[in-house]
N, C-alpha and C. Protein backbone atom coordinates (compact mmCIF):
# COMPACT_ATOMS: atom_id res chain seq x y z
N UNK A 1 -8.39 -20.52 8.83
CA UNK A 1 -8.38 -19.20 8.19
C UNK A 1 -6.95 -18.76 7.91
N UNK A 2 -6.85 -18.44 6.39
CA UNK A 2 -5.38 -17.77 6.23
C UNK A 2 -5.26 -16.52 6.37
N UNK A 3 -4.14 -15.87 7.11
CA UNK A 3 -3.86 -14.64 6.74
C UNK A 3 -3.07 -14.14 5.86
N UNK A 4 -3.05 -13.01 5.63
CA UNK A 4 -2.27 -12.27 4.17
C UNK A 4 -1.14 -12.50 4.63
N UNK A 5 0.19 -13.06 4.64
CA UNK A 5 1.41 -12.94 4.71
C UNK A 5 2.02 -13.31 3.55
N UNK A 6 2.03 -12.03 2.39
CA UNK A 6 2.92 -12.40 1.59
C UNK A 6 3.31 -10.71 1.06
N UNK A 7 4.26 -10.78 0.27
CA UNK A 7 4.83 -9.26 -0.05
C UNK A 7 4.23 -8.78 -0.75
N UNK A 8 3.80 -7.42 -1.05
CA UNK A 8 3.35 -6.59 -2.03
C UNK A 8 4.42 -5.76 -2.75
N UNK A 9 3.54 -5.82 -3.89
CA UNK A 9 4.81 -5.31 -4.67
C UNK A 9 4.59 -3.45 -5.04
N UNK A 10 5.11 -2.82 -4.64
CA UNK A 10 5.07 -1.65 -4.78
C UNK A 10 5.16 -0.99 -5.95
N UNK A 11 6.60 -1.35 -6.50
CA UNK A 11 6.79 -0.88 -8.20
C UNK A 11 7.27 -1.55 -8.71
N UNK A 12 7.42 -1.54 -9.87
CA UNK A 12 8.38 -2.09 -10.94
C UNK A 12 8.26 -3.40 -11.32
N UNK A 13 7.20 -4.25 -11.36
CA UNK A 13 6.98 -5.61 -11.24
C UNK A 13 6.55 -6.25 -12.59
N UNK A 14 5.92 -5.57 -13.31
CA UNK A 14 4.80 -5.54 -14.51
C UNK A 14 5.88 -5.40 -15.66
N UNK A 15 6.15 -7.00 -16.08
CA UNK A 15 7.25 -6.75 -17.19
C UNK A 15 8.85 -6.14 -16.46
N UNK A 16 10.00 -6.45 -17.53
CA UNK A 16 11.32 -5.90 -17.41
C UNK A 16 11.03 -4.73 -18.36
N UNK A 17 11.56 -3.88 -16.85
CA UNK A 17 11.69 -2.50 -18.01
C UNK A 17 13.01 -1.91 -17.47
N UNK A 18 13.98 -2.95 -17.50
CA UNK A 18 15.37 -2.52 -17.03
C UNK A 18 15.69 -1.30 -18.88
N UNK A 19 15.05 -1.83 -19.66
CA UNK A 19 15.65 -0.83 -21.09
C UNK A 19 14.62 0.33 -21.32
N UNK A 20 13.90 0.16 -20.50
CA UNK A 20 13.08 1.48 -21.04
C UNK A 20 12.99 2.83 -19.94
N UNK A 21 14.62 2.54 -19.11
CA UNK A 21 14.29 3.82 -18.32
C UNK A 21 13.75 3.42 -16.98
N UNK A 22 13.27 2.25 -16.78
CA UNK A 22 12.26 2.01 -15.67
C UNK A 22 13.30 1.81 -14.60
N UNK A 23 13.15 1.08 -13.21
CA UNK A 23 13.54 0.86 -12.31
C UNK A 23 14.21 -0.52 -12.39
N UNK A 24 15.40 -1.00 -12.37
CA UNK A 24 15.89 -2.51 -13.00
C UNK A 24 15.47 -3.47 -12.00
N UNK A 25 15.24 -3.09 -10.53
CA UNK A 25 14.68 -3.74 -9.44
C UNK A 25 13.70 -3.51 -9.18
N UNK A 26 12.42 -4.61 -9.00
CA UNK A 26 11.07 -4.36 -8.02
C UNK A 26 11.30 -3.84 -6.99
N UNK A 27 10.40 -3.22 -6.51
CA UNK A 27 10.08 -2.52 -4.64
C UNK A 27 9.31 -3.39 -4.44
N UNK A 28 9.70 -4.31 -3.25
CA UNK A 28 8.58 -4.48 -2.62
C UNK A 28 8.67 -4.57 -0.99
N UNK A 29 7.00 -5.23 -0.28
CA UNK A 29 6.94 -4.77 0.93
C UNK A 29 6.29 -5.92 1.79
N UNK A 30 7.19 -6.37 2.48
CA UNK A 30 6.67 -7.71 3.64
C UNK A 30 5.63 -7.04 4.24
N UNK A 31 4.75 -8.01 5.06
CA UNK A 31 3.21 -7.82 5.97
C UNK A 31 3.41 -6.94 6.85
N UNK A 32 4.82 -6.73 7.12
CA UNK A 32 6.06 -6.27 8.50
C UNK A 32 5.93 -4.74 7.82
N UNK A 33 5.82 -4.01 6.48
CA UNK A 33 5.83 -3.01 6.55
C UNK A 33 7.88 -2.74 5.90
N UNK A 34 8.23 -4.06 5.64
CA UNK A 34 9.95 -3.59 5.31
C UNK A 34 9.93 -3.75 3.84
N UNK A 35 10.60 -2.95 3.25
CA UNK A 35 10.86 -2.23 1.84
C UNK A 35 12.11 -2.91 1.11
N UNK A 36 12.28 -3.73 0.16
CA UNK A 36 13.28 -4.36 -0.04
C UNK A 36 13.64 -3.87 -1.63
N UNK A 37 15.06 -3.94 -2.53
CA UNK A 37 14.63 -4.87 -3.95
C UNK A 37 14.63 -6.37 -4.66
N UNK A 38 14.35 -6.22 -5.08
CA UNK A 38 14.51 -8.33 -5.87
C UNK A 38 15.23 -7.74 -7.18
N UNK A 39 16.32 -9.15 -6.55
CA UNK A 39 17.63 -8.75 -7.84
C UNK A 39 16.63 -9.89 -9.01
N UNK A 40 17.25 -9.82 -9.98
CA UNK A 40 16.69 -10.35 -11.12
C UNK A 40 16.27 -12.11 -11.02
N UNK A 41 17.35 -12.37 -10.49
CA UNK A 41 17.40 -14.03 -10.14
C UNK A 41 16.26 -14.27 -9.33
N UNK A 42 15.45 -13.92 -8.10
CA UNK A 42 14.68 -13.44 -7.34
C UNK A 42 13.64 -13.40 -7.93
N UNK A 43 13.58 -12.75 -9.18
CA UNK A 43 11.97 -12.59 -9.66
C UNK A 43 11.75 -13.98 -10.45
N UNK A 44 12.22 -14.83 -10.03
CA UNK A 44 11.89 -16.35 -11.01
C UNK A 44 12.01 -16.98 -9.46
N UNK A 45 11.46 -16.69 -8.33
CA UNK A 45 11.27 -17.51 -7.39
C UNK A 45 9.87 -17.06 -6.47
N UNK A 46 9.37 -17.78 -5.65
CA UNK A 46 7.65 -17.53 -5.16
C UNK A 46 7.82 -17.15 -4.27
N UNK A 47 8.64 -17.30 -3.28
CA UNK A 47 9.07 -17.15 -1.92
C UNK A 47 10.33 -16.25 -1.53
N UNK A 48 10.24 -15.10 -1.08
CA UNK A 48 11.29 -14.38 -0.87
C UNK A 48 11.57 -14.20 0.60
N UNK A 49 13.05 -14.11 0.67
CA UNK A 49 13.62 -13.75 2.58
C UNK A 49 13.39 -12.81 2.87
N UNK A 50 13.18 -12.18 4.27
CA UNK A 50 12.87 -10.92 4.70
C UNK A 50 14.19 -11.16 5.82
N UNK A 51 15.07 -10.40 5.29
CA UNK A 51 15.88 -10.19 6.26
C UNK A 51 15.67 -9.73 8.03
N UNK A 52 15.13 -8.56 7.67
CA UNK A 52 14.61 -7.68 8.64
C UNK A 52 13.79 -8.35 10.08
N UNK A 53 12.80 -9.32 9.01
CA UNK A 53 11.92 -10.20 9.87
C UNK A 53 12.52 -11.85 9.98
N UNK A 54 13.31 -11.92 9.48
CA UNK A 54 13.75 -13.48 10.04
C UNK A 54 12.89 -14.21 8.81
N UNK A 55 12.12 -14.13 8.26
CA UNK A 55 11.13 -15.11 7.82
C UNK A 55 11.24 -14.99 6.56
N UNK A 56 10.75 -16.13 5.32
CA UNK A 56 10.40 -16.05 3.98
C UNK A 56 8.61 -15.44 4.22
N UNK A 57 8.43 -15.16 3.22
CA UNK A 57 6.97 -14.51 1.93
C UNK A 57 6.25 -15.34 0.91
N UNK A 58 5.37 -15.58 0.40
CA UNK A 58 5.18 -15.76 -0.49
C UNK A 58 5.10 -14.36 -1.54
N UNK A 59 5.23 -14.50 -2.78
CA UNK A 59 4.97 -13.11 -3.57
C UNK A 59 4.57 -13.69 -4.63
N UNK A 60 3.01 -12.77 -5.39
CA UNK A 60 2.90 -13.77 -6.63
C UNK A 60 3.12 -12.24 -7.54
N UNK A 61 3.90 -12.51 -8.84
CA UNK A 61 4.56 -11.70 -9.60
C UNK A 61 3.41 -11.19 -10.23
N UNK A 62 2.16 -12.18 -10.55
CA UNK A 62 1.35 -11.79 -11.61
C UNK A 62 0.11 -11.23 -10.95
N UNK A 63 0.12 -10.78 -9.29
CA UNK A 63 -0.73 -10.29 -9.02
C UNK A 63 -1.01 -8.46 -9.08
N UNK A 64 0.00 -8.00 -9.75
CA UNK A 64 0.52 -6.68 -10.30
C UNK A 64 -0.41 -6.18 -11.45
């Protein structure tokens, strides 16, 4: 059985809307409850670090 361990994405994920005013960084949020952003380079990868928690994530971009 798997459990959910991967990040949710809070905002800003759905498309670049660094030109329309939007937020230029995603929010998102490890299983842990910690609040990060993903710099641009970041959003072209599956697996993100959680500082906070020691550990990588999976994150899927297109589940937004």
């Amino acid at each position: 059985m798997t459990s959910e361990k991967s990040w949710k994405i809070i905002q800003g994920a759905a498309g670049d809307d660094d030109n329309a005013g939007g937020v230029g960084e995603p929010l998102i949020e490890c299983p842990r409850g910690h609040e990060r952003r993903v710099s641009r380079q970041e959003r072209t990868e599956s697996v993100i670090w959680c500082e906070k928690c020691g550990q990588s994530y999976q994150i899927d971009w297109q589940a937004s």
